[in-house]
N, C-alpha and C. Protein backbone atom coordinates (compact mmCIF):
# COMPACT_ATOMS: atom_id res chain seq x y z
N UNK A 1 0.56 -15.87 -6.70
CA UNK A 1 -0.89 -15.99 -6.69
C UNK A 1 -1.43 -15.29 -5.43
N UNK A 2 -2.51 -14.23 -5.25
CA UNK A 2 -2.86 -13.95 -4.47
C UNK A 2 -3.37 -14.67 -3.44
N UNK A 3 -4.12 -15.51 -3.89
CA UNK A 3 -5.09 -16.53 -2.94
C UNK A 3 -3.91 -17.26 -2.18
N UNK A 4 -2.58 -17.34 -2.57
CA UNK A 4 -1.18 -18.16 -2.25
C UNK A 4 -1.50 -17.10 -0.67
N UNK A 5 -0.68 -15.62 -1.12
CA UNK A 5 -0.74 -14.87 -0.10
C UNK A 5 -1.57 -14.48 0.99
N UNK A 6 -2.61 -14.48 0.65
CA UNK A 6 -3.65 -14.13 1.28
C UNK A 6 -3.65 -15.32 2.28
N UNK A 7 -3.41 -17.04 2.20
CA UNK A 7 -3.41 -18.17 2.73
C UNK A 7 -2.50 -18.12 4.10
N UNK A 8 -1.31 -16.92 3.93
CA UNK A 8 0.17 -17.31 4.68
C UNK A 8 0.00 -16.12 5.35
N UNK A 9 -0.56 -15.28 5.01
CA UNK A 9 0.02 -13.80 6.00
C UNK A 9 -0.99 -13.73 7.01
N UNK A 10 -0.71 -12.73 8.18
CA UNK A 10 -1.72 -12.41 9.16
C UNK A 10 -2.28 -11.04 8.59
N UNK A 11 -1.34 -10.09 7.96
CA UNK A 11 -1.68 -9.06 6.92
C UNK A 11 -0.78 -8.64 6.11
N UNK A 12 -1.50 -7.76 5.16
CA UNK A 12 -1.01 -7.39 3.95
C UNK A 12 -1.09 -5.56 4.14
N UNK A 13 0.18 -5.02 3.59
CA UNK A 13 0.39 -3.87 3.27
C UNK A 13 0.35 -3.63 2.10
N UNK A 14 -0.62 -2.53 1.20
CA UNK A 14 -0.53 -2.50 -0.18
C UNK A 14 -0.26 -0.93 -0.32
N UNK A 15 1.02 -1.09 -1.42
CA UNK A 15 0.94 0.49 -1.64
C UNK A 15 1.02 0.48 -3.07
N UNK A 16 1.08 1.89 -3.25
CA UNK A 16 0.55 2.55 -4.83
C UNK A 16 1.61 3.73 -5.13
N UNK A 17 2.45 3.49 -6.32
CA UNK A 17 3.21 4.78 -6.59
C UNK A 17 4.25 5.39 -4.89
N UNK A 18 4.34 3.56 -5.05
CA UNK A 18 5.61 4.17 -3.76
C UNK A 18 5.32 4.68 -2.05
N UNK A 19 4.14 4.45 -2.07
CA UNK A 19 3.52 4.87 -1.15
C UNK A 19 2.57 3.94 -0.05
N UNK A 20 2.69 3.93 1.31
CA UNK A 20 1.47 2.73 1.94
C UNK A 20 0.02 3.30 1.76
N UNK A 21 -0.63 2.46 1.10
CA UNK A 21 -2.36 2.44 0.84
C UNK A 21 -2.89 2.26 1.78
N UNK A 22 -2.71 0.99 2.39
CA UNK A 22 -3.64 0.91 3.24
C UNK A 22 -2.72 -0.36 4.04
N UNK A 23 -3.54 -1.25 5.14
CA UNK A 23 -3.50 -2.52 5.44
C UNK A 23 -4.73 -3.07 5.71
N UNK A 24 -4.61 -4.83 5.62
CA UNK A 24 -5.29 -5.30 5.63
C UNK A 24 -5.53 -6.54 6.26
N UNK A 25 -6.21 -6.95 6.97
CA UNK A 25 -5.81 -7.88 8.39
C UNK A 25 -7.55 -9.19 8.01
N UNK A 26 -7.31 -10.13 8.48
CA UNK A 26 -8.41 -11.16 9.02
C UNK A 26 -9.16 -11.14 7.59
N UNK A 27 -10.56 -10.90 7.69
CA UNK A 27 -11.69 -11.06 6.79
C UNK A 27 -11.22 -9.88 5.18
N UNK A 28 -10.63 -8.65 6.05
CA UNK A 28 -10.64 -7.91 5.17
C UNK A 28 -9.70 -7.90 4.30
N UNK A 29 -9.00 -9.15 3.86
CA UNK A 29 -7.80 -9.71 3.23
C UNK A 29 -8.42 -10.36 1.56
N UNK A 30 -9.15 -9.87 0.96
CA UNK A 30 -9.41 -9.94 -0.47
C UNK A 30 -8.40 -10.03 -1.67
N UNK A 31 -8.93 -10.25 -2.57
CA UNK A 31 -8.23 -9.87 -3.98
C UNK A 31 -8.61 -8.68 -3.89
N UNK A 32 -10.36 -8.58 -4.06
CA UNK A 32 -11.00 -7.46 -4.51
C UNK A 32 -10.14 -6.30 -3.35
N UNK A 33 -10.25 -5.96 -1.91
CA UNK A 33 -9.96 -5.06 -1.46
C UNK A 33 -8.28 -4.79 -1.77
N UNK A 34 -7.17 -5.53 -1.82
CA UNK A 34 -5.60 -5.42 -2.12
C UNK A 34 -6.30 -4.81 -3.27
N UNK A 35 -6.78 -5.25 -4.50
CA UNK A 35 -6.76 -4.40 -5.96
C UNK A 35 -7.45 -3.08 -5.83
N UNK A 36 -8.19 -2.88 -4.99
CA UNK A 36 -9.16 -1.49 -4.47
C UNK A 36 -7.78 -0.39 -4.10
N UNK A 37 -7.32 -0.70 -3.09
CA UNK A 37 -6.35 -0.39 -2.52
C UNK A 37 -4.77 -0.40 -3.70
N UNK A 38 -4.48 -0.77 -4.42
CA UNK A 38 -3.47 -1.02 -5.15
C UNK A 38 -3.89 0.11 -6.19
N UNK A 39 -5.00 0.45 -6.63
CA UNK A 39 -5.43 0.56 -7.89
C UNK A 39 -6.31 2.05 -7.89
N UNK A 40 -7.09 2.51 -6.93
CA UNK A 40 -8.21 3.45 -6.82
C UNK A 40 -8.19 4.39 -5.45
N UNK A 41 -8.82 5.03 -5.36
CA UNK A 41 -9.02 5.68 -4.02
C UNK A 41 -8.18 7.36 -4.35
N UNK A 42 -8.20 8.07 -3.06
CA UNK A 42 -7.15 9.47 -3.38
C UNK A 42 -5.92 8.68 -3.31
N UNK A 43 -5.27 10.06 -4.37
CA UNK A 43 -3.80 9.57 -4.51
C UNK A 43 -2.68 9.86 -3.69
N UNK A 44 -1.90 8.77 -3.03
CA UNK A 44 -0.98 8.95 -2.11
C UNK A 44 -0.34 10.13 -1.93
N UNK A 45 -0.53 10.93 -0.84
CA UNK A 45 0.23 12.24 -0.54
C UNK A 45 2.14 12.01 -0.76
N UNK A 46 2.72 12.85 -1.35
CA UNK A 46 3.91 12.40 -1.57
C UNK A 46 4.65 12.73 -0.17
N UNK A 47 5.80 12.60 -0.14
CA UNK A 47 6.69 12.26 1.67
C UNK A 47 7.55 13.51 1.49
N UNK A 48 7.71 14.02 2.48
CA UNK A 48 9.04 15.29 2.27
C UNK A 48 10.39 14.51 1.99
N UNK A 49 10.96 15.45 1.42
CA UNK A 49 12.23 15.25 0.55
C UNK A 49 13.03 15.28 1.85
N UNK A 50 13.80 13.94 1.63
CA UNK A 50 14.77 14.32 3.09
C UNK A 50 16.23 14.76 2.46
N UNK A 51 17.09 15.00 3.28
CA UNK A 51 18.51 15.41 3.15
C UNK A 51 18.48 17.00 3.47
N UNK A 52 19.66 17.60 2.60
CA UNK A 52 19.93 18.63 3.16
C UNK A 52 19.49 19.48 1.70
N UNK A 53 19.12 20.58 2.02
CA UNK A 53 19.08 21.90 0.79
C UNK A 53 20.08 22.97 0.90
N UNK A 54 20.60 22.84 -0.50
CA UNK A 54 21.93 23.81 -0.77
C UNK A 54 21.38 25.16 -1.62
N UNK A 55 21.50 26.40 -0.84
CA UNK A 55 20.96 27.27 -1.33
C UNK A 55 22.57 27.85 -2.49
N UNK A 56 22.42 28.54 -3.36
CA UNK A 56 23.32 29.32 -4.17
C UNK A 56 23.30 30.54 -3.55
């Protein structure tokens, strides 16, 4: 239950497609803003590919 979480944490990290959205601390600890953040906004820049590249 959100309202569970929202009760226990000091903040919340929400990400989307693998990615951190945002955080969210004190007042600004919603349903509405976690689902804003979970759900809408630009879409998470993807991360460079780590390891090594094998050329042929």
């Amino acid at each position: 239950e959100m309202q569970e979480l929202i009760g226990i944490c000091n903040r919340i990290l929400v990400m989307r497609e693998g990615r951190l959205t945002g955080e969210l601390q004190g007042a600004e600890m919603t349903e509405s803003n976690v689902a804003l953040l979970a759900t809408s906004g630009p879409k998470p820049r993807p991360m460079a590919k780590g390891g090594t590249e094998w050329l042929s």
